[in-house]
C-alpha atoms as a PDB file:
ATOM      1  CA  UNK A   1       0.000   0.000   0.000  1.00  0.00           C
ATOM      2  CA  UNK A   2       3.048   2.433   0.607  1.00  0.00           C
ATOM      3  CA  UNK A   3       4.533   1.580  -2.376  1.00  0.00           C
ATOM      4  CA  UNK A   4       0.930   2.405  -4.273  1.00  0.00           C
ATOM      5  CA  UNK A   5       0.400   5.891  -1.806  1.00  0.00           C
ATOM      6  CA  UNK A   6       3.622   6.771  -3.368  1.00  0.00           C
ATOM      7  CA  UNK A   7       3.027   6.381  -7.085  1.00  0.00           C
ATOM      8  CA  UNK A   8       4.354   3.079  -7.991  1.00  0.00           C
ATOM      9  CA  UNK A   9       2.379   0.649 -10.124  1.00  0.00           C
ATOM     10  CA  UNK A  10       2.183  -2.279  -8.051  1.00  0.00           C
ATOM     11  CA  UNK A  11       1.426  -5.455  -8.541  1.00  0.00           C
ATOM     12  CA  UNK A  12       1.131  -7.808  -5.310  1.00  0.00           C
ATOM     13  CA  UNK A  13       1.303 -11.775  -5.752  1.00  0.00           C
ATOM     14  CA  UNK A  14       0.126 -14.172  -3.339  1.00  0.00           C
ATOM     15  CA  UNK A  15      -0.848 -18.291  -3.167  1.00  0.00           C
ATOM     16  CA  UNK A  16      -3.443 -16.976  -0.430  1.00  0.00           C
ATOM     17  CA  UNK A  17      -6.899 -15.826  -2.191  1.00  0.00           C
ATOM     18  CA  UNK A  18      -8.148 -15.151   0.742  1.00  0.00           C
ATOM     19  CA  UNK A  19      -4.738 -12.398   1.122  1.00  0.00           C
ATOM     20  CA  UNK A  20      -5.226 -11.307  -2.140  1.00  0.00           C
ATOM     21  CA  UNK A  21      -9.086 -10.327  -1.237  1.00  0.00           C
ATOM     22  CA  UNK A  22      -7.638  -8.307   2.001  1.00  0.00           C
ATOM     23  CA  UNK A  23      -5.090  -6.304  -0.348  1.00  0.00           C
ATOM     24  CA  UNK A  24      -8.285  -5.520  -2.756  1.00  0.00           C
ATOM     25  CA  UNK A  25     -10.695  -4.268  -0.054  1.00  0.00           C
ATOM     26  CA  UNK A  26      -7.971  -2.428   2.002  1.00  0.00           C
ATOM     27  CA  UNK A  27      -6.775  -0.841  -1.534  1.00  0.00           C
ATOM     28  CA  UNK A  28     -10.100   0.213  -2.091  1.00  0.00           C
ATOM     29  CA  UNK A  29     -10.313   1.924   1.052  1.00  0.00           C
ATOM     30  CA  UNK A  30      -7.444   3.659   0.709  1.00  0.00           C
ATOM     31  CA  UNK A  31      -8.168   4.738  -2.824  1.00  0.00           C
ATOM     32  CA  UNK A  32      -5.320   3.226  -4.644  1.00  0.00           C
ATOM     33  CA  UNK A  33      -4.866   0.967  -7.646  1.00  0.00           C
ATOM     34  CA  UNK A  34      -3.051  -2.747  -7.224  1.00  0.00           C
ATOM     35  CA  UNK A  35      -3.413  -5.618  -9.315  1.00  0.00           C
ATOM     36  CA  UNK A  36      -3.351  -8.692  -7.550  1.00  0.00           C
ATOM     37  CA  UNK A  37      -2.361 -11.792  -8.723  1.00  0.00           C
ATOM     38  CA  UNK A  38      -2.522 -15.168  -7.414  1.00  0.00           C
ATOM     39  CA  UNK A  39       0.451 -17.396  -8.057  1.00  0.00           C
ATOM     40  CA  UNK A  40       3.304 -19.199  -6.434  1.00  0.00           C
ATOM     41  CA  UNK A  41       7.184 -18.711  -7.104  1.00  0.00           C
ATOM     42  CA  UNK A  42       7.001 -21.789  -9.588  1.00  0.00           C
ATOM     43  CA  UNK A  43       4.366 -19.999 -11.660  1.00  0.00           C
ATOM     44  CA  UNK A  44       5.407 -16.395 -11.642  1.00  0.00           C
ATOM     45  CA  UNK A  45       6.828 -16.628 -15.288  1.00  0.00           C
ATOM     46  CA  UNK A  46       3.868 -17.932 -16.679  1.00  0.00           C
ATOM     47  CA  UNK A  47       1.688 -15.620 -14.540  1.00  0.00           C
ATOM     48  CA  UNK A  48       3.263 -12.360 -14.910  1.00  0.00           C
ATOM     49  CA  UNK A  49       4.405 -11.710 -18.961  1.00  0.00           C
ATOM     50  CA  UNK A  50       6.127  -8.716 -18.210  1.00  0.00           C
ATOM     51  CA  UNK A  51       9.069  -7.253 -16.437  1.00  0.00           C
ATOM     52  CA  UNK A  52       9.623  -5.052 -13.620  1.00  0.00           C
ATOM     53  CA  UNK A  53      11.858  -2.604 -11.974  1.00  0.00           C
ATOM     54  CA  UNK A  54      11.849  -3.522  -8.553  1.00  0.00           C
ATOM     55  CA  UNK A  55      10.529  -6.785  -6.785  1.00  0.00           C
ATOM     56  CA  UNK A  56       9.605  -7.314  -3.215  1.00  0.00           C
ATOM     57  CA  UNK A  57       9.876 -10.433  -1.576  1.00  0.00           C
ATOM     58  CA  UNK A  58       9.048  -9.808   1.897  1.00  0.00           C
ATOM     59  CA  UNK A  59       7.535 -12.030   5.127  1.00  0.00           C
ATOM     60  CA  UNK A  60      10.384 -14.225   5.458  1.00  0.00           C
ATOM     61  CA  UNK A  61       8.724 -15.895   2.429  1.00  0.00           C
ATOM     62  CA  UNK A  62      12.238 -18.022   0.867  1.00  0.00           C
ATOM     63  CA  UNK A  63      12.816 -20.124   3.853  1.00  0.00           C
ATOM     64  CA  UNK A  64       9.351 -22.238   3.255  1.00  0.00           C
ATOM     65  CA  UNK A  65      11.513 -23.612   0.186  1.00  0.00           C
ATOM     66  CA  UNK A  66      12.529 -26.457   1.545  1.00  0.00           C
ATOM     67  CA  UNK A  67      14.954 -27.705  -1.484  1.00  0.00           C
ATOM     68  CA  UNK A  68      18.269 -26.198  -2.162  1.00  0.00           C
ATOM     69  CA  UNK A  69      17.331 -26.696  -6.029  1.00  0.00           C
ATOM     70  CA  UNK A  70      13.574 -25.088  -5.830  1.00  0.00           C
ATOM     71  CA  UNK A  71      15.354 -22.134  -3.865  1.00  0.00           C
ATOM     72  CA  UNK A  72      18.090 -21.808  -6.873  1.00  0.00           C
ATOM     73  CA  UNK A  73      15.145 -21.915  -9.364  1.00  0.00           C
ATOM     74  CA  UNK A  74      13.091 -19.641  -7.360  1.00  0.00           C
ATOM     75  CA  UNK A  75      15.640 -16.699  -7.449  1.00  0.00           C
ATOM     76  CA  UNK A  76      16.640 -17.129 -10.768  1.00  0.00           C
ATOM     77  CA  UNK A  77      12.778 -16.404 -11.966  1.00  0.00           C
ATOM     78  CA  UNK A  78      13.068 -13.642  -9.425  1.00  0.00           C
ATOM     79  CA  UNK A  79      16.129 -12.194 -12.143  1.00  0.00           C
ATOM     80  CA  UNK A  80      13.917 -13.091 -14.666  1.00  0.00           C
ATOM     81  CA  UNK A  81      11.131 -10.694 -13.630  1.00  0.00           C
ATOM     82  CA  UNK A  82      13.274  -7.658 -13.472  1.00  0.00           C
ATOM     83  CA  UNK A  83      14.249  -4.810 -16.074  1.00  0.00           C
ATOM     84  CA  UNK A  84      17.876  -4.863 -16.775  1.00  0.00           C
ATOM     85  CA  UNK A  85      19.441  -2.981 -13.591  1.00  0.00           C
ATOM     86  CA  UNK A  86      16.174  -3.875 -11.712  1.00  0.00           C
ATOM     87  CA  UNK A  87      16.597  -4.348  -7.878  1.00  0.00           C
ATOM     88  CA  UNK A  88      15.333  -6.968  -5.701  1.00  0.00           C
ATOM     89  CA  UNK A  89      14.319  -6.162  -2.167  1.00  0.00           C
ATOM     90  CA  UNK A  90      14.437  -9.293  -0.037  1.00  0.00           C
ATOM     91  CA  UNK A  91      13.743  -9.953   3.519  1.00  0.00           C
ATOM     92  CA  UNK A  92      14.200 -12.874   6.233  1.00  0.00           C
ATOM     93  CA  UNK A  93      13.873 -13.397   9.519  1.00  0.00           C
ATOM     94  CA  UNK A  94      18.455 -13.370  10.516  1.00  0.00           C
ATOM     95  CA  UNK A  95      18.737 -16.787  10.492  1.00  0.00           C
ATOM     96  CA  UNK A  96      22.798 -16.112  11.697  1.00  0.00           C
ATOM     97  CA  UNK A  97      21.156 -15.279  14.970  1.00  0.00           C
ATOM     98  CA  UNK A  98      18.165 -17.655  15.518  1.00  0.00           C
ATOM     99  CA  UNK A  99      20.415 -21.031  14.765  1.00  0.00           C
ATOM    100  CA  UNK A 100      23.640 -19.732  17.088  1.00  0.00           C
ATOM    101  CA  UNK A 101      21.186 -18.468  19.893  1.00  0.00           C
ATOM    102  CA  UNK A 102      18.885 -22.067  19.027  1.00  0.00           C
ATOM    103  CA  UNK A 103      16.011 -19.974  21.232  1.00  0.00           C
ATOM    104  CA  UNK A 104      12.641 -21.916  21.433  1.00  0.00           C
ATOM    105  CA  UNK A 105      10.206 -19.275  22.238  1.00  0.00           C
ATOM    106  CA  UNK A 106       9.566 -16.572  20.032  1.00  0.00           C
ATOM    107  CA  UNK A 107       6.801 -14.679  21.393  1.00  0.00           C
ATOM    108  CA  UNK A 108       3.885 -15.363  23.591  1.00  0.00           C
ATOM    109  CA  UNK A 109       0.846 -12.817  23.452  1.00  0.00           C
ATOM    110  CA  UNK A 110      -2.362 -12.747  24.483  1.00  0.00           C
ATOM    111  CA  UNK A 111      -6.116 -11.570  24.036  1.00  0.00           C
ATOM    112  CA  UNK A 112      -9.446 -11.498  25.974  1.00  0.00           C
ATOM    113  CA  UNK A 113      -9.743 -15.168  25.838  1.00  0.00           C
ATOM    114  CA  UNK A 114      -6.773 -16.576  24.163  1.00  0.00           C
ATOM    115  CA  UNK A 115      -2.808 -17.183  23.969  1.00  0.00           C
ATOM    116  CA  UNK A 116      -0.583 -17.739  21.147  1.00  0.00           C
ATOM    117  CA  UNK A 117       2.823 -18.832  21.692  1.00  0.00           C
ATOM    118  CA  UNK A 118       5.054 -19.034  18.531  1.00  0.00           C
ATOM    119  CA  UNK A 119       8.380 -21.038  18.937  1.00  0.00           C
ATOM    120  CA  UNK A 120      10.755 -23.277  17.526  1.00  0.00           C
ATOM    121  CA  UNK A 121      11.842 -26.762  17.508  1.00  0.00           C
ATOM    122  CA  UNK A 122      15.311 -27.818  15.880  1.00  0.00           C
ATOM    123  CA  UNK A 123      16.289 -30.713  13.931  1.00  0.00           C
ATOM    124  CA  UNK A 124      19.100 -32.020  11.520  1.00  0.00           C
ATOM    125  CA  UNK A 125      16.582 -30.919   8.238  1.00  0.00           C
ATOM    126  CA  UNK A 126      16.082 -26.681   9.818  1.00  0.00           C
ATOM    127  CA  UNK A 127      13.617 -25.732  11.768  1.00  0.00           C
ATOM    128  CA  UNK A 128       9.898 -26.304  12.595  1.00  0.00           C
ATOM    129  CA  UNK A 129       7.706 -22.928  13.517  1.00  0.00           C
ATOM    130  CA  UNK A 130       5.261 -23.632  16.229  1.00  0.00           C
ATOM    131  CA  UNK A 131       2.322 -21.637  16.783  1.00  0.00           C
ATOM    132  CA  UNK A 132       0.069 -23.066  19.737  1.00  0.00           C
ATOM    133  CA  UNK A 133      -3.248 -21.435  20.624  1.00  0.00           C
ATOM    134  CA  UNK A 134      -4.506 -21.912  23.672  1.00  0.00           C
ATOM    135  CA  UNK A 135      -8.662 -20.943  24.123  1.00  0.00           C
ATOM    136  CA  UNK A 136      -9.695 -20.263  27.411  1.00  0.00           C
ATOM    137  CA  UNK A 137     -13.521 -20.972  27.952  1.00  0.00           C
ATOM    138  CA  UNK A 138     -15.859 -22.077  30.462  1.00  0.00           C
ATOM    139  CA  UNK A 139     -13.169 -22.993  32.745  1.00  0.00           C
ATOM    140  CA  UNK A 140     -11.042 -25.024  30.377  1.00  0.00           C
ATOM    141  CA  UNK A 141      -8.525 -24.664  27.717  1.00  0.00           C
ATOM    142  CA  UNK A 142      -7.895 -26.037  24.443  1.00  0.00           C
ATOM    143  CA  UNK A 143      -4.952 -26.435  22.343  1.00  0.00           C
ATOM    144  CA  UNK A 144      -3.991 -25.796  18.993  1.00  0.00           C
ATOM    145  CA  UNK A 145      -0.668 -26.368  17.278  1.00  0.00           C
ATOM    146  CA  UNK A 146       0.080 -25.536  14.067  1.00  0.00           C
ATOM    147  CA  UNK A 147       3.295 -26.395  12.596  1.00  0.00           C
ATOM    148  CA  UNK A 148       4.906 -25.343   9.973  1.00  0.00           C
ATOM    149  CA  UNK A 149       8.988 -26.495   8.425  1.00  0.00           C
ATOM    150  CA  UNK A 150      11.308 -23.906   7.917  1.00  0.00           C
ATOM    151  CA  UNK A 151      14.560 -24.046   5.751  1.00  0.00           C
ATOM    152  CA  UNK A 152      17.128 -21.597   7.486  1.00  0.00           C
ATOM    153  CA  UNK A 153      18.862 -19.672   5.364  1.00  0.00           C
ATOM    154  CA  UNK A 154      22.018 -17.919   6.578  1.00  0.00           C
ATOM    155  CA  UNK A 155      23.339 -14.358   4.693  1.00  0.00           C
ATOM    156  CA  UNK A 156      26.126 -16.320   3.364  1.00  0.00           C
ATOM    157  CA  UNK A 157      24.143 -19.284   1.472  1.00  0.00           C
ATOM    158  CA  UNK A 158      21.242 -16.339   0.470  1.00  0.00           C
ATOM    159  CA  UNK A 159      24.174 -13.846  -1.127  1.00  0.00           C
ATOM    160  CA  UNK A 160      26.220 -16.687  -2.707  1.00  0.00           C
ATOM    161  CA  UNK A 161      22.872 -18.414  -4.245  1.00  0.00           C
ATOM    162  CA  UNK A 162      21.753 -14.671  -5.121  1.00  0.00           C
ATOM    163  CA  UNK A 163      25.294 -14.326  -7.238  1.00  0.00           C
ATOM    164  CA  UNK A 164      24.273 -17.916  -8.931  1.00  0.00           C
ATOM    165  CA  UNK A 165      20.802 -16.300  -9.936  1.00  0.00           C
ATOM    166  CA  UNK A 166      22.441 -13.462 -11.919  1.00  0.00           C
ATOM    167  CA  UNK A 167      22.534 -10.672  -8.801  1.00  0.00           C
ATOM    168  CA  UNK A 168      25.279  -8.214  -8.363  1.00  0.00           C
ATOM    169  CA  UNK A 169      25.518  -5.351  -5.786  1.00  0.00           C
ATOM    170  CA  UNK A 170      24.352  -7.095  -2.940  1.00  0.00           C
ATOM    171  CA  UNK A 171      23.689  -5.419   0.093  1.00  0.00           C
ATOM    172  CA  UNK A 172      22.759  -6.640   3.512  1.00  0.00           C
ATOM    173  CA  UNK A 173      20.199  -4.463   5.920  1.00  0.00           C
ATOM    174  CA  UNK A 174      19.081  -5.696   9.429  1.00  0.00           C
ATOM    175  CA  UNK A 175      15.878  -4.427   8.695  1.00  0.00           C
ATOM    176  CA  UNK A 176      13.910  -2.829   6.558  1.00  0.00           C
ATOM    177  CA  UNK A 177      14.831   0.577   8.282  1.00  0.00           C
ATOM    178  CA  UNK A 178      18.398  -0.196   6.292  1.00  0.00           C
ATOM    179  CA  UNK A 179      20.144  -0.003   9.559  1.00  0.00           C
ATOM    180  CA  UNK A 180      23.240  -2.169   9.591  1.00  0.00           C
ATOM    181  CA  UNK A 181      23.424  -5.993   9.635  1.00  0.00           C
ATOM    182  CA  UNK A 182      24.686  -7.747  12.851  1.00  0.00           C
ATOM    183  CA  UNK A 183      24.701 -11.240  12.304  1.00  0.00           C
ATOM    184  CA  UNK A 184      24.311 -11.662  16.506  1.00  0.00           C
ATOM    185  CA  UNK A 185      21.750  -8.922  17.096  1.00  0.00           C
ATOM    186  CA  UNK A 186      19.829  -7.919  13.990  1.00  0.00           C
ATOM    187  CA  UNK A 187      15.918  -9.444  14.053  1.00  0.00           C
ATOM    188  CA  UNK A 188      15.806  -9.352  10.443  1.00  0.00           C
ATOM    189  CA  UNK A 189      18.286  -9.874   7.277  1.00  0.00           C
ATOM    190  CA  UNK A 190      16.972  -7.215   4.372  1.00  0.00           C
ATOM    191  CA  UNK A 191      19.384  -7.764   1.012  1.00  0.00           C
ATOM    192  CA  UNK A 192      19.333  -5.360  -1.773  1.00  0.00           C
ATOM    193  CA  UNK A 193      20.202  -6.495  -4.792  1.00  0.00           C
ATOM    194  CA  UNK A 194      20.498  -5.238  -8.544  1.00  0.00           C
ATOM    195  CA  UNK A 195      20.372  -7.589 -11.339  1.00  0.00           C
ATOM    196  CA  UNK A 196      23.314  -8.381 -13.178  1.00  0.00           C
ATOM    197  CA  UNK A 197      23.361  -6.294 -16.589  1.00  0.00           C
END
């Protein structure tokens, strides 16, 4: 929606309908034009016949690849999208931090009549994201656990596999304020890269 408020022609993909609806209604709201389109990374190409300047890929989205040769194929469509000297804005959770500090919880917040505590469990294969709901009612309280496996990526792995895609110019953010990265401390790895001319 920023991006829109500020003039750009935006575009927003999604494998979420439901998502997609939410960006519609809110961009009516607000006034503002975005085309939505639903899609995952294997069908971008074939969804989106046309080229852009910049592309977003935000949410810690990459590390629910799970293979090392979806995640090469993945960024090199990413390259494929972009004008010549296009940039690609990427964004992770720091992955440097979370695997040498191996903490399990997250976060724990709660409402009126519910908890949600997100954490992690480690393995050999990465990581599996936890998210457990707990309902309070009538006295009792039920449990929900939703889990979800995570491929880790460290800034090393992401900027050499970003050179194998065709990226140059790769910069690393630990956020998207574009404050500096500190593999220990950041939250969040942000990369900016330009495609390779």
């Amino acid at each position: 929606m920023l991006l829109a408020q500020l003039g750009v022609q935006v575009t927003a993909v999604d494998v979420s309908a439901a998502m997609l609806r939410l960006v519609e209604i809110h961009a009516k709201e607000l006034g503002l034009r975005v085309k939505t389109v639903k899609a995952r990374f294997q069908e971008l190409n074939r969804m989106l016949r046309r080229k852009f300047d910049a592309v977003f890929c935000l949410g810690n989205t990459l590390v629910h690849i799970l293979s090392t040769k979806e995640l090469a194929k993945t960024l090199r469509t990413l390259s494929t999208l972009l004008n010549s000297d296009g940039v690609l804005f990427l964004q992770i959770l720091n992955y440097d931090r979370i695997l040498a500090k191996r903490d399990r919880i997250q976060s724990s917040k709660e409402s009126v009549d519910k908890t949600f505590v997100r954490f992690y469990d480690y393995d050999e294969e990465g990581i599996l994201f936890n998210i457990l709901t707990l309902q309070k009612s009538a006295g009792s309280v039920e449990q929900k656990l939703k889990t979800i496996r995570l491929r880790p990526l460290l800034r090393s792995e992401l900027l050499s596999r970003l050179q194998d895609a065709g990226f140059a110019e790769m910069q690393s953010f630990g956020g998207i304020s574009m404050k500096p990265f500190e593999p220990s401390d950041s939250r969040d790895l942000v990369i900016l890269a330009r495609k390779r001319p």
